[in-house]
N, C-alpha and C. Protein backbone atom coordinates (compact mmCIF):
# COMPACT_ATOMS: atom_id res chain seq x y z
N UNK A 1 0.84 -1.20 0.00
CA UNK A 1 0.00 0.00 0.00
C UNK A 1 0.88 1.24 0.00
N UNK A 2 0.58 2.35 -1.01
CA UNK A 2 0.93 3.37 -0.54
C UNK A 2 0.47 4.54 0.37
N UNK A 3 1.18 5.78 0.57
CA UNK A 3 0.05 6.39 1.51
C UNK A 3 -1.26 6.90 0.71
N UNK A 4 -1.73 6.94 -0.28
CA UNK A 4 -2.62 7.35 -1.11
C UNK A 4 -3.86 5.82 -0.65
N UNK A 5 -3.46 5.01 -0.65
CA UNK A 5 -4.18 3.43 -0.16
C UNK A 5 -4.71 3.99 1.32
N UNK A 6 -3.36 4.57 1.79
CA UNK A 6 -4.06 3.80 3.33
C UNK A 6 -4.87 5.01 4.01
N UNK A 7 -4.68 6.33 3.24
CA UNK A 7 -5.60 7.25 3.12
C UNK A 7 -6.72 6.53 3.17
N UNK A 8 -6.93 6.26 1.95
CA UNK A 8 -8.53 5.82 1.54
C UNK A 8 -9.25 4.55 2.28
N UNK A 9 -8.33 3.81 2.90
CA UNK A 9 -8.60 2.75 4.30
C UNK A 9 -9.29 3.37 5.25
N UNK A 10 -8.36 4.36 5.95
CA UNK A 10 -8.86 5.16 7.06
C UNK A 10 -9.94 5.92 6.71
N UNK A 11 -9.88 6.02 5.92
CA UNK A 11 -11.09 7.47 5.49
C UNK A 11 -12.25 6.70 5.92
N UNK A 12 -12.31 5.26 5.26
CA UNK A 12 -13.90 4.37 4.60
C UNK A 12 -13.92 4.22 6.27
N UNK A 13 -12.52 3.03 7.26
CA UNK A 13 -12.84 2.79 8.31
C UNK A 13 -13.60 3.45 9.19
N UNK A 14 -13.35 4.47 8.90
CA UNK A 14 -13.80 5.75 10.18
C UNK A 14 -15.23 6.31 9.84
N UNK A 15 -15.15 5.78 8.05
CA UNK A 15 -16.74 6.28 7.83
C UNK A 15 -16.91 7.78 7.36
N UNK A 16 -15.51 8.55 7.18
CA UNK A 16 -15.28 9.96 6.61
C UNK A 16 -14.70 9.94 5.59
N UNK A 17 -15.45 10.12 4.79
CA UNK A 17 -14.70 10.01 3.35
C UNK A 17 -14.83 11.79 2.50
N UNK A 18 -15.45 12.35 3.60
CA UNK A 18 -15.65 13.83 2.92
C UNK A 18 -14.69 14.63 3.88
N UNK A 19 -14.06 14.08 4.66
CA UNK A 19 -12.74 15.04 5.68
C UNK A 19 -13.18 16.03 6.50
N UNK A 20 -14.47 15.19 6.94
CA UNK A 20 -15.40 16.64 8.15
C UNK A 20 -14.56 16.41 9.24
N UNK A 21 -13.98 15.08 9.66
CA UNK A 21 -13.01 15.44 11.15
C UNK A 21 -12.28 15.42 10.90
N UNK A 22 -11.58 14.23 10.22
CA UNK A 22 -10.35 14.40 9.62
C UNK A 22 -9.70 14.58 8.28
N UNK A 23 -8.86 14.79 8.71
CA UNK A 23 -8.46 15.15 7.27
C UNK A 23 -6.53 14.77 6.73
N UNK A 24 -6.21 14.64 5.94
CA UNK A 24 -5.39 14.19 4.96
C UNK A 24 -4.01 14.43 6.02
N UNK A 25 -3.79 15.62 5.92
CA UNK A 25 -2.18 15.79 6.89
C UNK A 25 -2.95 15.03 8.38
N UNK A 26 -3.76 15.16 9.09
CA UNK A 26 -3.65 14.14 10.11
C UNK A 26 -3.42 12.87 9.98
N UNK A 27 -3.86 11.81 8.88
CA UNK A 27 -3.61 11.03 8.59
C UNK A 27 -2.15 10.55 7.85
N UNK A 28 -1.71 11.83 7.32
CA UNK A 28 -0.18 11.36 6.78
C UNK A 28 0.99 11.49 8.43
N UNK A 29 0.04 12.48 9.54
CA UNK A 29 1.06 12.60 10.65
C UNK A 29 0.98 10.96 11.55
N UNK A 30 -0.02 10.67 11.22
CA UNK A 30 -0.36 9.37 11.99
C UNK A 30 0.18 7.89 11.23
N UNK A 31 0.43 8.31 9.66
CA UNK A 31 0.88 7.22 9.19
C UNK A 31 2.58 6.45 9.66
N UNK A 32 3.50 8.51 9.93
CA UNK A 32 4.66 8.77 9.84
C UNK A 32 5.10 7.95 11.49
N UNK A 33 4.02 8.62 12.03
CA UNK A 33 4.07 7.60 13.83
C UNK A 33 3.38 6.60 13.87
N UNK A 34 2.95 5.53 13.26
CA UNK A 34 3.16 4.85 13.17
C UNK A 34 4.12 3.73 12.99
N UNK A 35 4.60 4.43 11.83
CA UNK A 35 5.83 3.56 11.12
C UNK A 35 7.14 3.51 12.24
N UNK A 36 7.40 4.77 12.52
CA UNK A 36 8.27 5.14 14.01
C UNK A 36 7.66 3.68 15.26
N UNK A 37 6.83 3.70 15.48
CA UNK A 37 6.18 2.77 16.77
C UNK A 37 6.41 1.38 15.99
N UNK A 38 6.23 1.12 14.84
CA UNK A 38 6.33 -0.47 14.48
C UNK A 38 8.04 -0.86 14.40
N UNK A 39 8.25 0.72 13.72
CA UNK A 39 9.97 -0.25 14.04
C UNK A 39 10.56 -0.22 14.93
N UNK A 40 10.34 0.59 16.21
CA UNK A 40 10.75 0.53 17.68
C UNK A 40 10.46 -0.80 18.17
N UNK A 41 8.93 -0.83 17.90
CA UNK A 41 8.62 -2.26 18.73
C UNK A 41 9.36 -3.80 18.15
N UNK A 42 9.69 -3.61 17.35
CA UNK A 42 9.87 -4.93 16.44
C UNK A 42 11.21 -4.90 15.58
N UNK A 43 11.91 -3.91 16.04
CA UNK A 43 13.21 -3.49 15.76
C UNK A 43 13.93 -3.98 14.17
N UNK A 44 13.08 -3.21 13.36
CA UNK A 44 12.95 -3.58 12.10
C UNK A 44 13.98 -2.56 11.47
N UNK A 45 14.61 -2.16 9.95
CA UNK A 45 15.49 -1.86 8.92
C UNK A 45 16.63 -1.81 10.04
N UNK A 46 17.33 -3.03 9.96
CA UNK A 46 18.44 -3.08 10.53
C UNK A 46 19.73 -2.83 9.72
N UNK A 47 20.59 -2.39 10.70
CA UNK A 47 21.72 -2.13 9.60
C UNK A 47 23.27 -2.40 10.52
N UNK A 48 24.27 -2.41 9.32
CA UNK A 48 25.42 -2.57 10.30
C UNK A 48 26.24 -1.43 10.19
N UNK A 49 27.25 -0.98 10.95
CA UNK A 49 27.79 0.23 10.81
C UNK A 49 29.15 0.10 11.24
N UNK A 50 30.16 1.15 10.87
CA UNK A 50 31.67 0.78 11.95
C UNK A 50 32.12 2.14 11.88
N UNK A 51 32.99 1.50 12.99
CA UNK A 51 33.67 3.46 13.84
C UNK A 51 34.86 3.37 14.09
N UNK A 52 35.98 3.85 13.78
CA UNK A 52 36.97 3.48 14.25
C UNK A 52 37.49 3.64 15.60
N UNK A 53 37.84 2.38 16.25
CA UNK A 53 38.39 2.48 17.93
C UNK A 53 39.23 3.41 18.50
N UNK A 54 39.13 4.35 19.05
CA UNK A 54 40.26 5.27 19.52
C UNK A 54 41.12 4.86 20.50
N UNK A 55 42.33 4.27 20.63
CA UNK A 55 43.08 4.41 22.03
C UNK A 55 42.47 5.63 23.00
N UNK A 56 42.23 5.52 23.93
CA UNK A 56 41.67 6.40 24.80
C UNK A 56 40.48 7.49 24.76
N UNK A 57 39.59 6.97 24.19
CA UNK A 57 38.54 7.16 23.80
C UNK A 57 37.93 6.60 24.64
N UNK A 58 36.84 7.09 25.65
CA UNK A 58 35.52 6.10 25.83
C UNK A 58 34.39 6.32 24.95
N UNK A 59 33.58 7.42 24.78
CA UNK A 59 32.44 7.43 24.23
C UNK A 59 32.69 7.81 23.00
N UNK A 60 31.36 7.27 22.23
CA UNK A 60 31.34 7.41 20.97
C UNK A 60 30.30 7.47 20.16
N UNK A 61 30.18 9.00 18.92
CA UNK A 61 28.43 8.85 18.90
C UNK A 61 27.93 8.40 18.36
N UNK A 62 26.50 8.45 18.55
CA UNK A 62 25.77 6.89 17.23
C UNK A 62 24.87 8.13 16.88
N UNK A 63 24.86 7.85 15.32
CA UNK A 63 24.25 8.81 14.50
C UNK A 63 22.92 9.17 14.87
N UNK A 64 22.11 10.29 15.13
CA UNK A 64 20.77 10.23 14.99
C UNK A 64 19.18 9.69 14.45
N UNK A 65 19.95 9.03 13.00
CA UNK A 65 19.31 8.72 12.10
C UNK A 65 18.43 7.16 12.72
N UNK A 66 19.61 6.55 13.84
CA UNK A 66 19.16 5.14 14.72
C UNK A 66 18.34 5.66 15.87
N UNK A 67 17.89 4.12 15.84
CA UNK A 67 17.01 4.29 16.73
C UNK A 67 17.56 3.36 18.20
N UNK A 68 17.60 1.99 17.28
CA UNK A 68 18.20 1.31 18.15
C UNK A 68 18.84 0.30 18.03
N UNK A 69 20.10 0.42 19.27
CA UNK A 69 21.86 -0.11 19.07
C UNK A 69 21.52 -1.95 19.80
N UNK A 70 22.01 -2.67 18.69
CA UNK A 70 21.10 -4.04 18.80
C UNK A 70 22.66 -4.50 19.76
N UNK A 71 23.81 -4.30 19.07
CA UNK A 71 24.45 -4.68 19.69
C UNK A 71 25.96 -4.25 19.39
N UNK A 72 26.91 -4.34 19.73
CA UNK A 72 28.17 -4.17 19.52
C UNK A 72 29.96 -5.16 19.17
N UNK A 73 30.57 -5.28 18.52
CA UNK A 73 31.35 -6.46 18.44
C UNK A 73 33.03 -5.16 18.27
N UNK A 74 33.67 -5.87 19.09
CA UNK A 74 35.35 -5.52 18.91
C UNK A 74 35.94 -6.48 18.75
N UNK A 75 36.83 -6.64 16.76
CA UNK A 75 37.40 -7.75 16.87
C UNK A 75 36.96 -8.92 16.67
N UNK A 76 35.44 -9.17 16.58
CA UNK A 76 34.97 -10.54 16.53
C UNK A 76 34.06 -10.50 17.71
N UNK A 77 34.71 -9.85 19.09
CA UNK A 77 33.81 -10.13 20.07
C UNK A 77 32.78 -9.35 20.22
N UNK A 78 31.63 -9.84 20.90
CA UNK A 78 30.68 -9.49 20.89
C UNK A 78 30.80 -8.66 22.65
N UNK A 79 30.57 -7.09 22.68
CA UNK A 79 30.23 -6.89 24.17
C UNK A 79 29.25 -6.82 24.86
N UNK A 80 29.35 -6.98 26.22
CA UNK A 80 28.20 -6.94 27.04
C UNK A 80 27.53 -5.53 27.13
N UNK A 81 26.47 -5.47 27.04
CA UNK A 81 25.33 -4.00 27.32
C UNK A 81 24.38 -3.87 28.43
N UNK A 82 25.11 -2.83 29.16
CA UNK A 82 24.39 -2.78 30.42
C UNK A 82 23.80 -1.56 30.66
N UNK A 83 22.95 -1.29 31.43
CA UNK A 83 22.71 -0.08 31.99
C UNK A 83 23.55 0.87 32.40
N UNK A 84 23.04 2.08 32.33
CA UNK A 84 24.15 3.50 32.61
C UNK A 84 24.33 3.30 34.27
N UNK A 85 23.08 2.74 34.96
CA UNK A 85 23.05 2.91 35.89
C UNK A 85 23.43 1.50 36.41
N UNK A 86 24.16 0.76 36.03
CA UNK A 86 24.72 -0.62 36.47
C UNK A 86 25.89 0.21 35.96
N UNK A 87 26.36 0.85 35.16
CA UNK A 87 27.73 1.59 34.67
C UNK A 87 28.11 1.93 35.92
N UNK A 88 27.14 2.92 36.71
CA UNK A 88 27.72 3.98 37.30
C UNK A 88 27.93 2.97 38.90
N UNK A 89 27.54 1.75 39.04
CA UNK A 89 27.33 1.55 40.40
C UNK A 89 28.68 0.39 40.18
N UNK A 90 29.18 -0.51 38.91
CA UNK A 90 30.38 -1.35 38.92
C UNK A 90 31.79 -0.69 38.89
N UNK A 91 31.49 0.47 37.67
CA UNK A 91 32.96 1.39 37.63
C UNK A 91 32.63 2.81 38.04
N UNK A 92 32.78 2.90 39.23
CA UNK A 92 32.42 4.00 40.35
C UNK A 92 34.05 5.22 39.83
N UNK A 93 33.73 6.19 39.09
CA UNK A 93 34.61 7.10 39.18
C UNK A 93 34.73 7.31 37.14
N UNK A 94 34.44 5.97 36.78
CA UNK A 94 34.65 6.52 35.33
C UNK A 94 34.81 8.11 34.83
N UNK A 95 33.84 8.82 35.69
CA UNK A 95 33.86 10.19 34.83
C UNK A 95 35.38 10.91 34.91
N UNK A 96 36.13 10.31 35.55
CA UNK A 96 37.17 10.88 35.92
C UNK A 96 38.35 10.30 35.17
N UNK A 97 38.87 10.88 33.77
CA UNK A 97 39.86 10.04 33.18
C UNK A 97 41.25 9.60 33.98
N UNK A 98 41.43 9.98 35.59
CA UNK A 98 42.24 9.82 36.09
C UNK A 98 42.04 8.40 36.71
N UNK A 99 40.72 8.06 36.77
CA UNK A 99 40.33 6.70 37.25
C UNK A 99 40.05 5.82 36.82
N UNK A 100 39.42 6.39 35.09
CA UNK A 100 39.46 5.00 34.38
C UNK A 100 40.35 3.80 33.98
N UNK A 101 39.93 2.65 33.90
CA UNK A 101 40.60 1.30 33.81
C UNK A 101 40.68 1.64 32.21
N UNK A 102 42.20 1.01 31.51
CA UNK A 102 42.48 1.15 30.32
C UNK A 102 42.53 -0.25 29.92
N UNK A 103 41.97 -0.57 28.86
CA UNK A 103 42.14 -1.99 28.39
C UNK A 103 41.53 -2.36 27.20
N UNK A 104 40.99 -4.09 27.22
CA UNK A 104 40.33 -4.40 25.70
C UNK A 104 38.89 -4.26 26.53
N UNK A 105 38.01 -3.14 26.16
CA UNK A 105 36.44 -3.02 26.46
C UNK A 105 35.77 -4.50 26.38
N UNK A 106 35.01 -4.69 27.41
CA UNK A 106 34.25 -5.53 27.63
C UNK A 106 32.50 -5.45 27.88
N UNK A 107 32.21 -4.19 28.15
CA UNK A 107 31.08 -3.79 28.40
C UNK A 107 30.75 -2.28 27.62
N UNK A 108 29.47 -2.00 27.01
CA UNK A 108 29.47 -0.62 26.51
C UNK A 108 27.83 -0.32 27.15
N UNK A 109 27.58 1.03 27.31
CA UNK A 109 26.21 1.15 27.95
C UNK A 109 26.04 3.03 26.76
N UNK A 110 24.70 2.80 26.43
CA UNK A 110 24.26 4.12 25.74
C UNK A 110 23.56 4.91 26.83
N UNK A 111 23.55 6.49 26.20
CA UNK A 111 22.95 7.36 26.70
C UNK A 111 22.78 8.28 25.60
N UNK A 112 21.43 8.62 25.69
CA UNK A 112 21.38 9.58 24.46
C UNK A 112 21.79 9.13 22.86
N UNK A 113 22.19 9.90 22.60
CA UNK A 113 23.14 9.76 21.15
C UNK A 113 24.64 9.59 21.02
N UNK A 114 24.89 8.62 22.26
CA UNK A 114 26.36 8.33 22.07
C UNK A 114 26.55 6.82 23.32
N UNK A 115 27.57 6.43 23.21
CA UNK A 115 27.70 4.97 24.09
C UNK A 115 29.45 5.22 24.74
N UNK A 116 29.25 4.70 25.39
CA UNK A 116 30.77 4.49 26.19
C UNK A 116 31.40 2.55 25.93
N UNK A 117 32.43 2.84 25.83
CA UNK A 117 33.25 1.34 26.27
C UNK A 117 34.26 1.14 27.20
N UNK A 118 33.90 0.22 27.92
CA UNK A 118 35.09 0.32 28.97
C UNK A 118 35.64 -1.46 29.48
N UNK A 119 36.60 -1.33 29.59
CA UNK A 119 37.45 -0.82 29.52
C UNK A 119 37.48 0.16 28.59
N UNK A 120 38.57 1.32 28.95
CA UNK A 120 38.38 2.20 27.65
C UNK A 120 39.94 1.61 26.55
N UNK A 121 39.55 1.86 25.38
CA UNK A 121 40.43 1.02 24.70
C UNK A 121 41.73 1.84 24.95
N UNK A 122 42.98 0.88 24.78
CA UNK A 122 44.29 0.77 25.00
C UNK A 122 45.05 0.65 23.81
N UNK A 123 44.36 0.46 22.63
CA UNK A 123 44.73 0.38 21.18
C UNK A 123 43.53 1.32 20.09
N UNK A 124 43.76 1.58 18.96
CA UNK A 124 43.22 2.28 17.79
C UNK A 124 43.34 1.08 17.33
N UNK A 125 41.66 0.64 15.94
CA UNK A 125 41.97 -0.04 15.26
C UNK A 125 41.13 0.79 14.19
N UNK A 126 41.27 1.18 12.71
CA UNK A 126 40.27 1.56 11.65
C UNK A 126 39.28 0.98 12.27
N UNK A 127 37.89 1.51 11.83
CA UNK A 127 36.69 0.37 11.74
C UNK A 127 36.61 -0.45 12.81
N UNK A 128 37.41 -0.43 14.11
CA UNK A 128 37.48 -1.52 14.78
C UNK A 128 36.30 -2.06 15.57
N UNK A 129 35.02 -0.69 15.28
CA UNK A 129 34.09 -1.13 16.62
C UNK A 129 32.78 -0.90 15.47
N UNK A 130 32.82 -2.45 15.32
CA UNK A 130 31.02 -3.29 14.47
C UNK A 130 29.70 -3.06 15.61
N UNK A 131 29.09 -2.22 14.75
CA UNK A 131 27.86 -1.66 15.72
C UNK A 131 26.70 -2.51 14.52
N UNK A 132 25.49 -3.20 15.12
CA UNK A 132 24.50 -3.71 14.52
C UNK A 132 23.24 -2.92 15.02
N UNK A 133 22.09 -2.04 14.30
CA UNK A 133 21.44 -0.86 15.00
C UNK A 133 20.02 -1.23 13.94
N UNK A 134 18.99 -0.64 14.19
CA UNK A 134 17.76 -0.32 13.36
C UNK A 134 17.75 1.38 13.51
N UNK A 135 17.36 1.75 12.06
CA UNK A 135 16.94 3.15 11.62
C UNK A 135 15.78 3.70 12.02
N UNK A 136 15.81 4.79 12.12
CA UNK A 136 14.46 5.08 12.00
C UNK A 136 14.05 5.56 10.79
N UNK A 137 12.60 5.19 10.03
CA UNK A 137 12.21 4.64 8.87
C UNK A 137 12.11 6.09 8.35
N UNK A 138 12.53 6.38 7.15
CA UNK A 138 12.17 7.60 6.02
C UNK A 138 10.62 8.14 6.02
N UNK A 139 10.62 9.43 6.65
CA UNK A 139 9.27 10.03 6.41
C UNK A 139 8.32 10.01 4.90
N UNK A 140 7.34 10.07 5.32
CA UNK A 140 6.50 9.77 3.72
C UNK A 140 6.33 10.93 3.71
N UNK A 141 5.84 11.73 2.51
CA UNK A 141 5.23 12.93 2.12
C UNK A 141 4.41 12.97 1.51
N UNK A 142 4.55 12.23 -0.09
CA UNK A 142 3.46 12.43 -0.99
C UNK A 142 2.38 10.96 -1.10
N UNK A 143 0.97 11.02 -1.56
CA UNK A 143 0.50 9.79 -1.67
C UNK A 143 1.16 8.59 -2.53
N UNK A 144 2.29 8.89 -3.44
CA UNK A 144 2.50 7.81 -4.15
C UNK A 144 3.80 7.42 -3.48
N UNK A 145 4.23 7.43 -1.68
CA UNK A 145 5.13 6.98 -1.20
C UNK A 145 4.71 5.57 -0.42
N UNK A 146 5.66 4.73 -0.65
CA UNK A 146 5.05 3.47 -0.05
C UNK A 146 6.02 3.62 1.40
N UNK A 147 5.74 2.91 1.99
CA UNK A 147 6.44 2.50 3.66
C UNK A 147 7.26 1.55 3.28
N UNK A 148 8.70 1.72 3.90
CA UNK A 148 9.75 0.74 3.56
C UNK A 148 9.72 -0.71 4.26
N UNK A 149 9.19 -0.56 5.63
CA UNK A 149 8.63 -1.85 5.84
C UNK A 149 7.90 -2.78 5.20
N UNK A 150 8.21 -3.99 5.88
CA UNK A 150 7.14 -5.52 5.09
C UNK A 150 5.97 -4.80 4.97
N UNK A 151 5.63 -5.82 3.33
CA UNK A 151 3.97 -4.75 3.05
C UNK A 151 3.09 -5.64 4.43
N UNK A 152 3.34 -6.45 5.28
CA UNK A 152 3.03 -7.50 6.23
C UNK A 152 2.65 -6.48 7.13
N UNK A 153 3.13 -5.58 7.43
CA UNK A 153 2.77 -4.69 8.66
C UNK A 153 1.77 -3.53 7.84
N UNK A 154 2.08 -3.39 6.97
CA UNK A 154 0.73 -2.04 6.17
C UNK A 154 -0.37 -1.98 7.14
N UNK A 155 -1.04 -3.22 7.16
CA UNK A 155 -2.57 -3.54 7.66
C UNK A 155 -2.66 -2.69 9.33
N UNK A 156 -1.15 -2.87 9.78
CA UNK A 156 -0.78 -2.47 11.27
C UNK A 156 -1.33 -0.90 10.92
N UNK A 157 -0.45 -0.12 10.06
CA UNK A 157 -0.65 1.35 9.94
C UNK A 157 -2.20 1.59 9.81
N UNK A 158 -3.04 0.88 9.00
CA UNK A 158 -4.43 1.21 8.95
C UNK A 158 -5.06 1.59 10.41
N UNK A 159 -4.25 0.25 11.10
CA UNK A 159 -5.15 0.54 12.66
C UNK A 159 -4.62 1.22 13.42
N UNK A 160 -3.16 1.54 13.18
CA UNK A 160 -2.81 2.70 14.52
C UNK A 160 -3.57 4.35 14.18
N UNK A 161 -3.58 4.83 12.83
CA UNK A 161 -4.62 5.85 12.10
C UNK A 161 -5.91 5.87 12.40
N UNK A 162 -6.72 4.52 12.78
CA UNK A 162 -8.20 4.26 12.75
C UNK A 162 -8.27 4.75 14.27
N UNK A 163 -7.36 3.87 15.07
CA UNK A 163 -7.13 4.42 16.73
C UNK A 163 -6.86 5.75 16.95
N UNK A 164 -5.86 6.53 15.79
CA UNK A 164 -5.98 7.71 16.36
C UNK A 164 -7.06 8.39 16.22
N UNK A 165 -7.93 8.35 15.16
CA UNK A 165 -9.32 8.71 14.40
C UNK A 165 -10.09 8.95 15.83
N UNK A 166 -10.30 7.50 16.53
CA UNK A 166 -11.34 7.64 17.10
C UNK A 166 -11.08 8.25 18.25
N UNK A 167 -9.70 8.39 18.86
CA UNK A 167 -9.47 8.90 20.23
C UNK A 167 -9.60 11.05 19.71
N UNK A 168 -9.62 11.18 18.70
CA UNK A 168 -9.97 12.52 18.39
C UNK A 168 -11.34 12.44 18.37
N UNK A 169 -11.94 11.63 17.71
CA UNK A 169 -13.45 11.88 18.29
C UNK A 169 -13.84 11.31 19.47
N UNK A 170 -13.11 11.22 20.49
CA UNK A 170 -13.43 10.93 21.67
C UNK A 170 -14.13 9.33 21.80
N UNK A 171 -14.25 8.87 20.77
CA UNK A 171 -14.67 7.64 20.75
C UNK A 171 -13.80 6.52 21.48
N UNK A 172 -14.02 6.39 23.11
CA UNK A 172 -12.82 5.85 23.84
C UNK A 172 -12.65 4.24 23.42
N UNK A 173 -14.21 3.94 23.61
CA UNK A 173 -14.07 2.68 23.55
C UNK A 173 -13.21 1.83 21.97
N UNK A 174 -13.84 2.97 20.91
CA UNK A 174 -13.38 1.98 19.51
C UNK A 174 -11.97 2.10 19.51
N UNK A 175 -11.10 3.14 20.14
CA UNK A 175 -9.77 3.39 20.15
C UNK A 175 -9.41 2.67 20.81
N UNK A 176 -9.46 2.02 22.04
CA UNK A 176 -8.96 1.08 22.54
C UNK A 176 -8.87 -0.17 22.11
N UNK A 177 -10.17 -0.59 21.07
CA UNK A 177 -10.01 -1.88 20.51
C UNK A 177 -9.11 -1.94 19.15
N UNK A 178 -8.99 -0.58 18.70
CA UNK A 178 -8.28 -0.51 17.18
C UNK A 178 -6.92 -0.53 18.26
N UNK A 179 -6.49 0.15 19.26
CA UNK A 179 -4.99 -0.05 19.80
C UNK A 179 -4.58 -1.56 20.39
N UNK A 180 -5.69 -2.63 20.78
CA UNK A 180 -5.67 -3.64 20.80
C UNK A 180 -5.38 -4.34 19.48
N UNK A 181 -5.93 -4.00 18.68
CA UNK A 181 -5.34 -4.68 17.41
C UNK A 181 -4.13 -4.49 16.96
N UNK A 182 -4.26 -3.20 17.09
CA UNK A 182 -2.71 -3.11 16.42
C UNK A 182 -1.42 -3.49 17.09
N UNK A 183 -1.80 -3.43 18.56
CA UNK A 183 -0.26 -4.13 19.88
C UNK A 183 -0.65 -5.99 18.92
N UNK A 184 -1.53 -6.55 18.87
CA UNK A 184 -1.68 -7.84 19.26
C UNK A 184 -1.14 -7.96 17.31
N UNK A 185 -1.74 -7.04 16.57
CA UNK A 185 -1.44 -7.65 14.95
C UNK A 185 0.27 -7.16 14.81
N UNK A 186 0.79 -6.31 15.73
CA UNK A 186 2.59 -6.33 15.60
C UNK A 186 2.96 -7.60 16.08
N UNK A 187 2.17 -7.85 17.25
CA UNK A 187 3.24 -9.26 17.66
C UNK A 187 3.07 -10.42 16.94
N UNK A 188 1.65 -10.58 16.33
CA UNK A 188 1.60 -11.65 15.63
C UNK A 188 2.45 -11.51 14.05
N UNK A 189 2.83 -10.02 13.35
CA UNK A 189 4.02 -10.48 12.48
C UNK A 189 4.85 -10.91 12.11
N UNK A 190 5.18 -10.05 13.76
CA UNK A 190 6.88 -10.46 14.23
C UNK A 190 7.03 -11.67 13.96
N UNK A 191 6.20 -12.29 14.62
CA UNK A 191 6.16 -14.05 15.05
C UNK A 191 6.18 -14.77 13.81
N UNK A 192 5.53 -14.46 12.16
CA UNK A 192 5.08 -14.93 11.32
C UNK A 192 6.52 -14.80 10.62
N UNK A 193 7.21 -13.52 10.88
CA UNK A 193 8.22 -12.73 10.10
C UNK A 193 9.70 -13.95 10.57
N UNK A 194 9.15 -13.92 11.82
CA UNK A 194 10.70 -14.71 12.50
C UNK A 194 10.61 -16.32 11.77
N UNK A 195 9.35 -16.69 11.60
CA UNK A 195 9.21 -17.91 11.35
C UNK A 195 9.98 -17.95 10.01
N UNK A 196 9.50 -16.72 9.12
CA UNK A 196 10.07 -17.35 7.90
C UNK A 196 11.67 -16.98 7.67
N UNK A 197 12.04 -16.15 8.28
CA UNK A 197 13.25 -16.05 8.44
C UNK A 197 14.50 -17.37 9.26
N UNK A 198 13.66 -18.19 9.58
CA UNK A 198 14.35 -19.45 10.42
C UNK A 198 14.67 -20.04 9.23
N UNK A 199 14.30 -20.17 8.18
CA UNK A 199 14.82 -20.87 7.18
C UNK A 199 15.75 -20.21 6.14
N UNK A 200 15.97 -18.53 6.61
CA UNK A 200 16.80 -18.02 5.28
C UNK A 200 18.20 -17.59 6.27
N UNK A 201 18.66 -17.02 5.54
CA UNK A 201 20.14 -16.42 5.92
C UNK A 201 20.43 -14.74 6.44
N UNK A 202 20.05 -14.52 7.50
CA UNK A 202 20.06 -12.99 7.86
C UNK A 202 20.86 -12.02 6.96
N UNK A 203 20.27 -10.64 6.53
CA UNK A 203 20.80 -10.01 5.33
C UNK A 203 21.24 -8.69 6.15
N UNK A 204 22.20 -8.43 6.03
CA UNK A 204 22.52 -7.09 6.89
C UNK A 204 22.91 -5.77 5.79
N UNK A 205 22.81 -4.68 5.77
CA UNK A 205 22.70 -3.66 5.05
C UNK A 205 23.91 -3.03 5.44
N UNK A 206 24.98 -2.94 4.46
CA UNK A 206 26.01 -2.46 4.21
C UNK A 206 25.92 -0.58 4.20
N UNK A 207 26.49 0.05 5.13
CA UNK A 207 25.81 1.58 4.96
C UNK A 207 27.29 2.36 4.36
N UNK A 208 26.63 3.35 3.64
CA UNK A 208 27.80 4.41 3.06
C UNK A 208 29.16 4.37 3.23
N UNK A 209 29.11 4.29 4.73
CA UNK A 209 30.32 5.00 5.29
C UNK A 209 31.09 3.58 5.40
N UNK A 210 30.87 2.57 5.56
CA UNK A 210 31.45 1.36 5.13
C UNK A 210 32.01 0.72 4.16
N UNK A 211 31.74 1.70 3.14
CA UNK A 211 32.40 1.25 1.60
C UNK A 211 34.06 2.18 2.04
């Protein structure tokens, strides 16, 4: 579906097809958060990325464009990801480069738009630190833009739009059942999505700055 489709979904669902409540940019703002909420939840257009390791470097930023940092590898290895606040209670003083432990990082924890590793590295390598992340998905604008997600989730966007529909017309009850659908029809994708993926070969997306 494109957004010109799922326009005309919502319009019929809601039973407004002449735009007395709603109307067109509400529905393209609801399509755009949507798409944002399905790939948060279900941590979809994944991609891989690399940064080069700084000797004495701890933190390091992760582009805006992500949403979310799946995981991290130095070298082959894969590190542990913990909380800022398990950070702050195991290596008590980090903020203080006079106290940090120097070594091969074993643990990295995010905040914001950037992550720490610590040990903090003791060597530079190019490229040395393999970050695996999901994007957040390209805004739509015009009706002949499709959603880069599985056309599998489309049906999802109809109902998070129909839910917002009705919670503007105060209609509590139908919004709650269209937001019931749409929590219960993400998880049942996922589930459909993972299945068929058990039989193929995970495809990871090579980005710009990697060539």
């Amino acid at each position: 579906m494109n957004v010109g489709d799922i326009k005309i979904r919502v319009k019929r669902g809601f039973g407004d097809q002449s735009n007395a409540q709603i109307t067109d940019d509400d529905i393209l703002r609801w399509i755009n958060d949507a798409l944002i909420e399905i790939v948060n939840r279900n941590e979809l257009l994944q991609v891989r990325a690399t940064a080069d390791l700084i000797s004495g470097q701890m933190e390091y930023g992760v582009p805006p464009e992500f949403a979310n940092l799946r995981s991290i590898r130095i070298s082959g290895k894969e590190l542990q990801g913990i909380a800022m606040q398990e950070a702050d209670r195991r290596f008590f003083g980090y903020d203080d480069p006079a106290k940090r432990v120097n070594g091969t990082p074993e643990v990295y924890w995010r905040w914001a738009n950037w992550f720490a590793l610590y040990p903090v590295p003791n060597s530079s390598i190019t490229a040395g630190i393999v970050m695996y992340l999901s994007r957040f998905p390209k805004q739509l604008v015009n009706d002949a833009d499709i959603p880069e997600i599985d056309k599998m989730y489309h049906p999802r966007i109809v109902e998070y739009c129909l839910q917002q529909s009705y919670e503007l017309d105060e209609n509590l009850q139908a919004a709650e059942y269209k937001q019931g659908q749409f929590t219960q029809g993400i998880a049942t994708t996922a589930e459909r999505e993972n299945k068929i993926n058990d039989d193929l070969y995970p495809m990871i997306t090579v980005m710009d700055w990697d060539l």
